[in-house]
PDB file of N, CA and C in Angstrom:
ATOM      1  N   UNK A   1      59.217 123.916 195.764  1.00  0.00           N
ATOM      2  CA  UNK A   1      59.487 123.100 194.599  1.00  0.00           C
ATOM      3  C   UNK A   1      59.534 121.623 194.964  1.00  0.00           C
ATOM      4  N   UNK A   2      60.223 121.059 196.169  1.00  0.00           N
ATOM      5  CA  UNK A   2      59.850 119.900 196.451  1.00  0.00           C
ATOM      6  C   UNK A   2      58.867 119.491 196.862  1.00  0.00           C
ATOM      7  N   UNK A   3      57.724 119.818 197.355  1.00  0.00           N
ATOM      8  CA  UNK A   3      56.427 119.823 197.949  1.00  0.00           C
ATOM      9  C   UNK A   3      55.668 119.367 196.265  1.00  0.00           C
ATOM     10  N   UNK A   4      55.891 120.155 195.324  1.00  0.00           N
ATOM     11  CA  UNK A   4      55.556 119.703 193.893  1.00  0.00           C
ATOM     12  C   UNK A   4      56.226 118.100 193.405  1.00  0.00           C
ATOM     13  N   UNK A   5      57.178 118.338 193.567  1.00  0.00           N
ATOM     14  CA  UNK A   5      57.690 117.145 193.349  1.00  0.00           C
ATOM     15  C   UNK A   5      57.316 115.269 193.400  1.00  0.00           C
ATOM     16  N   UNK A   6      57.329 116.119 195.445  1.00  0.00           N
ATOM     17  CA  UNK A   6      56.607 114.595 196.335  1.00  0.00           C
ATOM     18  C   UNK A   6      55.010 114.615 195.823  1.00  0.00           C
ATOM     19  N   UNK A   7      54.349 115.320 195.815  1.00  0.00           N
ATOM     20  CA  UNK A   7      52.651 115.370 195.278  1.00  0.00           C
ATOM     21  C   UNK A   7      53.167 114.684 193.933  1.00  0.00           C
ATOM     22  N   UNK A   8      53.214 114.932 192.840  1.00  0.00           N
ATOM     23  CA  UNK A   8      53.574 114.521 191.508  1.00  0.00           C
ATOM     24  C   UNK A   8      54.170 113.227 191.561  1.00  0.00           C
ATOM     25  N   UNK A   9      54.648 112.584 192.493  1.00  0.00           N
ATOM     26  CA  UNK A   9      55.549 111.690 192.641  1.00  0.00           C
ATOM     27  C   UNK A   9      53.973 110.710 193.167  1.00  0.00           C
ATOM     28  N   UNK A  10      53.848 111.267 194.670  1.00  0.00           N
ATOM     29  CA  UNK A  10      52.801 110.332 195.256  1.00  0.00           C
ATOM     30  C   UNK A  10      51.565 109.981 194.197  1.00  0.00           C
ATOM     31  N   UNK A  11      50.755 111.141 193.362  1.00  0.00           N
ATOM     32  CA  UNK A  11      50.005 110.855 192.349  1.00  0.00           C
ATOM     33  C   UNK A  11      50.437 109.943 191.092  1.00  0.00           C
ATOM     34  N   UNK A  12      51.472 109.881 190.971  1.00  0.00           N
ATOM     35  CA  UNK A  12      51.864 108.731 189.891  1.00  0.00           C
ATOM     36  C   UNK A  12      52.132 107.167 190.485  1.00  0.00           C
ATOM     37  N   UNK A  13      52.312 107.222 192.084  1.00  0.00           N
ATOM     38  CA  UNK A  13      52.495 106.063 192.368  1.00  0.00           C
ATOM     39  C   UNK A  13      50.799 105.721 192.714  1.00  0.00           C
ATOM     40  N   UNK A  14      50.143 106.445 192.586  1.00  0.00           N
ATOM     41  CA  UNK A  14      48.407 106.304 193.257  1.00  0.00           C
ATOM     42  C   UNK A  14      47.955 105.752 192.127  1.00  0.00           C
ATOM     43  N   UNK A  15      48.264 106.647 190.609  1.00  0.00           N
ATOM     44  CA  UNK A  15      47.800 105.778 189.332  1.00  0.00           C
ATOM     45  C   UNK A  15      47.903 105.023 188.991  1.00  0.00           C
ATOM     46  N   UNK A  16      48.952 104.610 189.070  1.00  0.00           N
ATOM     47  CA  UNK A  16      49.783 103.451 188.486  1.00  0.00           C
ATOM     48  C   UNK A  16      49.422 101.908 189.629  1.00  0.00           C
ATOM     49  N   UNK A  17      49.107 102.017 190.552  1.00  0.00           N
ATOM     50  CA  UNK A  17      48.769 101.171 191.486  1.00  0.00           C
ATOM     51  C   UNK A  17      47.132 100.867 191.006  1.00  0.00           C
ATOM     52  N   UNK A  18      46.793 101.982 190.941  1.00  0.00           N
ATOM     53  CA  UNK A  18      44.991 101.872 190.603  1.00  0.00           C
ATOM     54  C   UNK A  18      44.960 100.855 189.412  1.00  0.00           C
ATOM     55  N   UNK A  19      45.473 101.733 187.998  1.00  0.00           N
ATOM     56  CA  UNK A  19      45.609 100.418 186.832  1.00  0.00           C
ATOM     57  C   UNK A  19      46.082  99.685 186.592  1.00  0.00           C
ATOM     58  N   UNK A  20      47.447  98.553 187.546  1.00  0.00           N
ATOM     59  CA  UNK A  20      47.646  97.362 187.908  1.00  0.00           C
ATOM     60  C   UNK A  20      46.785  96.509 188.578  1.00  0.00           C
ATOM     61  N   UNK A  21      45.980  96.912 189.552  1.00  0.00           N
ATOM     62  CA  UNK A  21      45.206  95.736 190.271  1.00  0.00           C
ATOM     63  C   UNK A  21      43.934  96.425 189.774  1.00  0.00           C
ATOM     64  N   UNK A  22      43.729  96.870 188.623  1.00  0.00           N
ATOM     65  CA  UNK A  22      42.311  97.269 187.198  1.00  0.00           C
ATOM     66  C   UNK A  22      42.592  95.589 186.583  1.00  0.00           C
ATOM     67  N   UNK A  23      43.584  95.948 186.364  1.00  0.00           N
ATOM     68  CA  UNK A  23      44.241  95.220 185.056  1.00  0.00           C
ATOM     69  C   UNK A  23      44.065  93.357 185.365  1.00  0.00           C
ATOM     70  N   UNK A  24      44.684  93.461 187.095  1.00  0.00           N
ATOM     71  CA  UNK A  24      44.589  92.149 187.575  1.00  0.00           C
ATOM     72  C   UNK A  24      43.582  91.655 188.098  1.00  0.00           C
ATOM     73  N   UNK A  25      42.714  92.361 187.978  1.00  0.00           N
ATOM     74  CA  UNK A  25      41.568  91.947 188.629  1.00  0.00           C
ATOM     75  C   UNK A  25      40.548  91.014 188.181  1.00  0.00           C
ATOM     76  N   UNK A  26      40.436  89.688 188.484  1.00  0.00           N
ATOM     77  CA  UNK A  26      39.849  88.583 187.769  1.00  0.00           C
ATOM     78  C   UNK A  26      38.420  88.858 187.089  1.00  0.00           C
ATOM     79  N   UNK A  27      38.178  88.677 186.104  1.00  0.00           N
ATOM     80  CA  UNK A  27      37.183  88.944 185.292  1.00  0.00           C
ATOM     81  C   UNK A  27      35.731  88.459 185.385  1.00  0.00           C
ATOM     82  N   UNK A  28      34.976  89.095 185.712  1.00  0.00           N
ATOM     83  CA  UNK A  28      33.679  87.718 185.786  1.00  0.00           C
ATOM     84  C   UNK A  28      32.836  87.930 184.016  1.00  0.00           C
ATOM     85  N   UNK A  29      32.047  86.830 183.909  1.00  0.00           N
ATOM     86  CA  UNK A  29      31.435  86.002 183.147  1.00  0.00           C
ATOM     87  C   UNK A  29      30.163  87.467 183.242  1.00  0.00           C
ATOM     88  N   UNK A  30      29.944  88.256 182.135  1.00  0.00           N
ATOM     89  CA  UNK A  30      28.319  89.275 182.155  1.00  0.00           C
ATOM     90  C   UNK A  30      27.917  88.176 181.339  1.00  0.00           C
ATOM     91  N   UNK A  31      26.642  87.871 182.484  1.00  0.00           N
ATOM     92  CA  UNK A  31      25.724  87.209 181.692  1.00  0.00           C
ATOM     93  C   UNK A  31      24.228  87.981 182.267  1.00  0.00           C
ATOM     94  N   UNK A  32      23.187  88.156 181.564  1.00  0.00           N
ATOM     95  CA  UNK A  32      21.947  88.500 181.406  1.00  0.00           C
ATOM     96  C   UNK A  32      21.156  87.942 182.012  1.00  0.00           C
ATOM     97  N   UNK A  33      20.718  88.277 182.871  1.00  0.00           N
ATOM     98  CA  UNK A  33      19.784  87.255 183.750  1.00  0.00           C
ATOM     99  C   UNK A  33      17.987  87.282 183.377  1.00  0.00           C
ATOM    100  N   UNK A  34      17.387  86.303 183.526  1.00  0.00           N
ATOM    101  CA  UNK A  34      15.860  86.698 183.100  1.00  0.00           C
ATOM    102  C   UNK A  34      15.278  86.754 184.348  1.00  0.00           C
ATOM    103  N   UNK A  35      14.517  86.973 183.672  1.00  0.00           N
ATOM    104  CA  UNK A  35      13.477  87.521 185.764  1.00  0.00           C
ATOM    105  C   UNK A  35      13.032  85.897 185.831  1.00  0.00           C
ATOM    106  N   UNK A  36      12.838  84.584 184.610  1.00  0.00           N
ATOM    107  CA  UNK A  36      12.351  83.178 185.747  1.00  0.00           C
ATOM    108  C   UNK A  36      13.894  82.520 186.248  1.00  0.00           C
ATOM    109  N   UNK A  37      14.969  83.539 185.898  1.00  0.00           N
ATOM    110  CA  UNK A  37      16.363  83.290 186.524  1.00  0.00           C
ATOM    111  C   UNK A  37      16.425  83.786 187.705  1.00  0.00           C
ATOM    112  N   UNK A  38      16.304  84.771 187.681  1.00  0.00           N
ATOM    113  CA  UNK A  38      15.657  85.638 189.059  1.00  0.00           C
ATOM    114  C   UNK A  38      14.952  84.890 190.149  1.00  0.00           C
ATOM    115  N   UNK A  39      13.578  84.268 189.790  1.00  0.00           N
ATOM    116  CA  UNK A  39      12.647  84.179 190.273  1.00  0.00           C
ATOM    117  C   UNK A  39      13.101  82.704 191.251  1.00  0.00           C
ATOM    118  N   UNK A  40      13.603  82.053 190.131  1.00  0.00           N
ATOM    119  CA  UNK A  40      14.590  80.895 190.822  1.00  0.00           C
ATOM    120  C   UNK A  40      15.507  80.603 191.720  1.00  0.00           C
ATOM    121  N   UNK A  41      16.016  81.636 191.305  1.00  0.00           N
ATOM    122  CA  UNK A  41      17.008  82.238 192.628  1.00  0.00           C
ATOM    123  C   UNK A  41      16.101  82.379 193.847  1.00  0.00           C
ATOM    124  N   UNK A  42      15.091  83.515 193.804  1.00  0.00           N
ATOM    125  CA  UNK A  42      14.625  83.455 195.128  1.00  0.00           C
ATOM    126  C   UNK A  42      13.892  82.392 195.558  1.00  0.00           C
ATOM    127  N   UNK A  43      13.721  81.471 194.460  1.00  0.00           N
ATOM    128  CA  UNK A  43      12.619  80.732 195.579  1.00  0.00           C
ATOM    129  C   UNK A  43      12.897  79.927 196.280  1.00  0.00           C
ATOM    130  N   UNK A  44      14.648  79.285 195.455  1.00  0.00           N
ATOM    131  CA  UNK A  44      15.719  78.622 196.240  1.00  0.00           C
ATOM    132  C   UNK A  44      15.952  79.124 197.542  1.00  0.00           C
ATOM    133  N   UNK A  45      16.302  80.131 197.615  1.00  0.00           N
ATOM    134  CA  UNK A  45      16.675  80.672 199.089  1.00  0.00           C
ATOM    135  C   UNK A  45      15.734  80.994 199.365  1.00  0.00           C
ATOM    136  N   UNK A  46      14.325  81.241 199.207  1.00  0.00           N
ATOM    137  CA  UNK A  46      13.063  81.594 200.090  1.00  0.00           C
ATOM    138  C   UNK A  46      13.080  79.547 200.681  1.00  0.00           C
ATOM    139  N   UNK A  47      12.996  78.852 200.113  1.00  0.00           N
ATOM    140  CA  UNK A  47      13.319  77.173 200.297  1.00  0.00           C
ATOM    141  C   UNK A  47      14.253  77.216 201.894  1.00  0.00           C
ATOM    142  N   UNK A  48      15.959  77.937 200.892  1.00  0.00           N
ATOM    143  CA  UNK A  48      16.448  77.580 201.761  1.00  0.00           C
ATOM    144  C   UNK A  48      16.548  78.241 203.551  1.00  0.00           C
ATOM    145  N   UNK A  49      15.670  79.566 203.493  1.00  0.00           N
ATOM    146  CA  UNK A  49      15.836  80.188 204.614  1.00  0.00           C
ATOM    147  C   UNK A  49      14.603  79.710 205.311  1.00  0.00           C
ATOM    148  N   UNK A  50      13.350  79.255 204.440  1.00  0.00           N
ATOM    149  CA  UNK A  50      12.110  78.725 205.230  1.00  0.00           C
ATOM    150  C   UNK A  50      11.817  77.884 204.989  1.00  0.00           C
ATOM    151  N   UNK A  51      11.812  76.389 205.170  1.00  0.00           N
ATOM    152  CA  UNK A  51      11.381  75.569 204.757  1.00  0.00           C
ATOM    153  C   UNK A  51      10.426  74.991 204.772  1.00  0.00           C
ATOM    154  N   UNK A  52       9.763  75.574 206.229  1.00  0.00           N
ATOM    155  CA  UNK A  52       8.336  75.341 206.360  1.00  0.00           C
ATOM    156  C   UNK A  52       7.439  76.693 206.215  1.00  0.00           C
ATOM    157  N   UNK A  53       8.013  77.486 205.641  1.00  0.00           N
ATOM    158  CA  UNK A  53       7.282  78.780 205.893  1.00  0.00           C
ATOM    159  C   UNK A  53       6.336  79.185 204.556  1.00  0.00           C
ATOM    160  N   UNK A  54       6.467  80.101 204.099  1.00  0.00           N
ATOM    161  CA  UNK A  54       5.316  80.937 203.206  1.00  0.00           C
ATOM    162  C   UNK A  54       5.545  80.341 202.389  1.00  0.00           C
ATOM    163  N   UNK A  55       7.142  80.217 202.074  1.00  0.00           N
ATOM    164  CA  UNK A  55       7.615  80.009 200.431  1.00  0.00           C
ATOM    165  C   UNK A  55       6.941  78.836 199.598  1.00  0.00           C
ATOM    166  N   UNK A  56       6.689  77.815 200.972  1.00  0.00           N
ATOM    167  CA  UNK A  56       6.196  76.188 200.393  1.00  0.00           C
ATOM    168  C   UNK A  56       4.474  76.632 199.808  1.00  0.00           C
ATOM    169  N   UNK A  57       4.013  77.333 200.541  1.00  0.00           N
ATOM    170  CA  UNK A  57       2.573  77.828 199.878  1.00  0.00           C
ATOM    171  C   UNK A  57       2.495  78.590 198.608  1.00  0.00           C
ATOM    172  N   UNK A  58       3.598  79.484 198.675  1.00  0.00           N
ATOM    173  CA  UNK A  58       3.537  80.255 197.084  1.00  0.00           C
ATOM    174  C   UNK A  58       3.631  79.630 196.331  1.00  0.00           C
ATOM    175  N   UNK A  59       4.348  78.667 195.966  1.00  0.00           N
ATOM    176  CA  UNK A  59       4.441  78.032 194.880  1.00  0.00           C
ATOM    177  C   UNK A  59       3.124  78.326 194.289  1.00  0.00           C
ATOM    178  N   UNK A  60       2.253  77.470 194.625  1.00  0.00           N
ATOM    179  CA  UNK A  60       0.608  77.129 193.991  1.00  0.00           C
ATOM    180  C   UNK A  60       0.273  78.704 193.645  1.00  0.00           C
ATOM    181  N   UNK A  61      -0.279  79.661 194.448  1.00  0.00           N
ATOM    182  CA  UNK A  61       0.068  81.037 194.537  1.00  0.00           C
ATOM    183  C   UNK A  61       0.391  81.122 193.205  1.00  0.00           C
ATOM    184  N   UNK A  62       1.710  81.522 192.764  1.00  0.00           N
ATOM    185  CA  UNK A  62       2.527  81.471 191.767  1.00  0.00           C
ATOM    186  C   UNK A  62       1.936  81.312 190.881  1.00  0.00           C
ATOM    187  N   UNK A  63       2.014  79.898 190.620  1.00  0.00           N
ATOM    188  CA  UNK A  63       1.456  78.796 189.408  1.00  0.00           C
ATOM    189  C   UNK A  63       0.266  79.735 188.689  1.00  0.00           C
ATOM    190  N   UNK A  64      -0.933  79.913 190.127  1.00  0.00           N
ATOM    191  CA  UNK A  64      -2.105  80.107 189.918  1.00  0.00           C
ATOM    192  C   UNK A  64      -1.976  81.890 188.714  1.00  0.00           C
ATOM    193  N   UNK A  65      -1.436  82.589 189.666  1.00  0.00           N
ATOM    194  CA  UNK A  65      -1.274  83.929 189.363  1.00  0.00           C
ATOM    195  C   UNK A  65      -0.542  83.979 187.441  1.00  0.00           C
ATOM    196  N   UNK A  66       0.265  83.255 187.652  1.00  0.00           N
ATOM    197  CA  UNK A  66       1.428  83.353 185.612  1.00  0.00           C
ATOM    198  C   UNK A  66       0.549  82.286 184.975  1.00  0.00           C
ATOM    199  N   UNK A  67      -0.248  81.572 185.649  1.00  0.00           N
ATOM    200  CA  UNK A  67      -1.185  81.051 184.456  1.00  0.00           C
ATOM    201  C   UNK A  67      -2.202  81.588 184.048  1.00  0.00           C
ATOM    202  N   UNK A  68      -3.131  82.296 185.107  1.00  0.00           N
ATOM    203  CA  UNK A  68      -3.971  83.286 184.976  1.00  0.00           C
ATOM    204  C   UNK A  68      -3.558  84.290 183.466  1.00  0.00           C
ATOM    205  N   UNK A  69      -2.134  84.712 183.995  1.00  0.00           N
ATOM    206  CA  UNK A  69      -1.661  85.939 183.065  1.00  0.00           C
ATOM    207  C   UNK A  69      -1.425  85.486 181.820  1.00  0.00           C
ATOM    208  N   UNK A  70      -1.522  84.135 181.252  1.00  0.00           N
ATOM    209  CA  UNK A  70      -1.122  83.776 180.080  1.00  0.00           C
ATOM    210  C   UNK A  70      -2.181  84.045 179.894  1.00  0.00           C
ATOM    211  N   UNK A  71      -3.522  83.213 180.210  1.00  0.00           N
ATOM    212  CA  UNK A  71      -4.311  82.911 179.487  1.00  0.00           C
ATOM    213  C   UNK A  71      -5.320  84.593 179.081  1.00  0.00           C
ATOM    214  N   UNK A  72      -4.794  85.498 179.652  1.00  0.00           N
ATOM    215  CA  UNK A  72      -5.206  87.081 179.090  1.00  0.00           C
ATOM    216  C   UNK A  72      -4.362  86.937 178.090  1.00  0.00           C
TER     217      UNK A  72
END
């Protein structure tokens, strides 16, 4: 009967801990990202990890390729 007890006991202190720091847990901002949000992102850090590398050539790349696709 005490073996029930301490379990029942330990599981209410496990819950109750879980949905306090639920509760406190700072909230972030859902925001929707678009893929030229996306795309921005990487090209920043493709920038910032290479600066002389591929990334400086894609650009044009790029350009060339989503203008292509408009004009279909």
């Amino acid at each position: 009967m005490n073996a029930i007890v301490i379990v029942s006991v330990v599981l209410v202190v496990i819950v109750t801990a879980a949905v306090v720091t639920r509760l406190l847990r700072p909230r972030t901002e859902r925001t929707h990202l678009t893929v030229a949000d996306l795309q921005a992102r990487l090209q920043e850090e493709a920038e910032r990890l290479l600066p002389d590398g591929p990334a400086a050539d894609s650009d044009t790349e790029h350009a060339v390729s989503h203008d292509l696709g408009r004009s279909a």
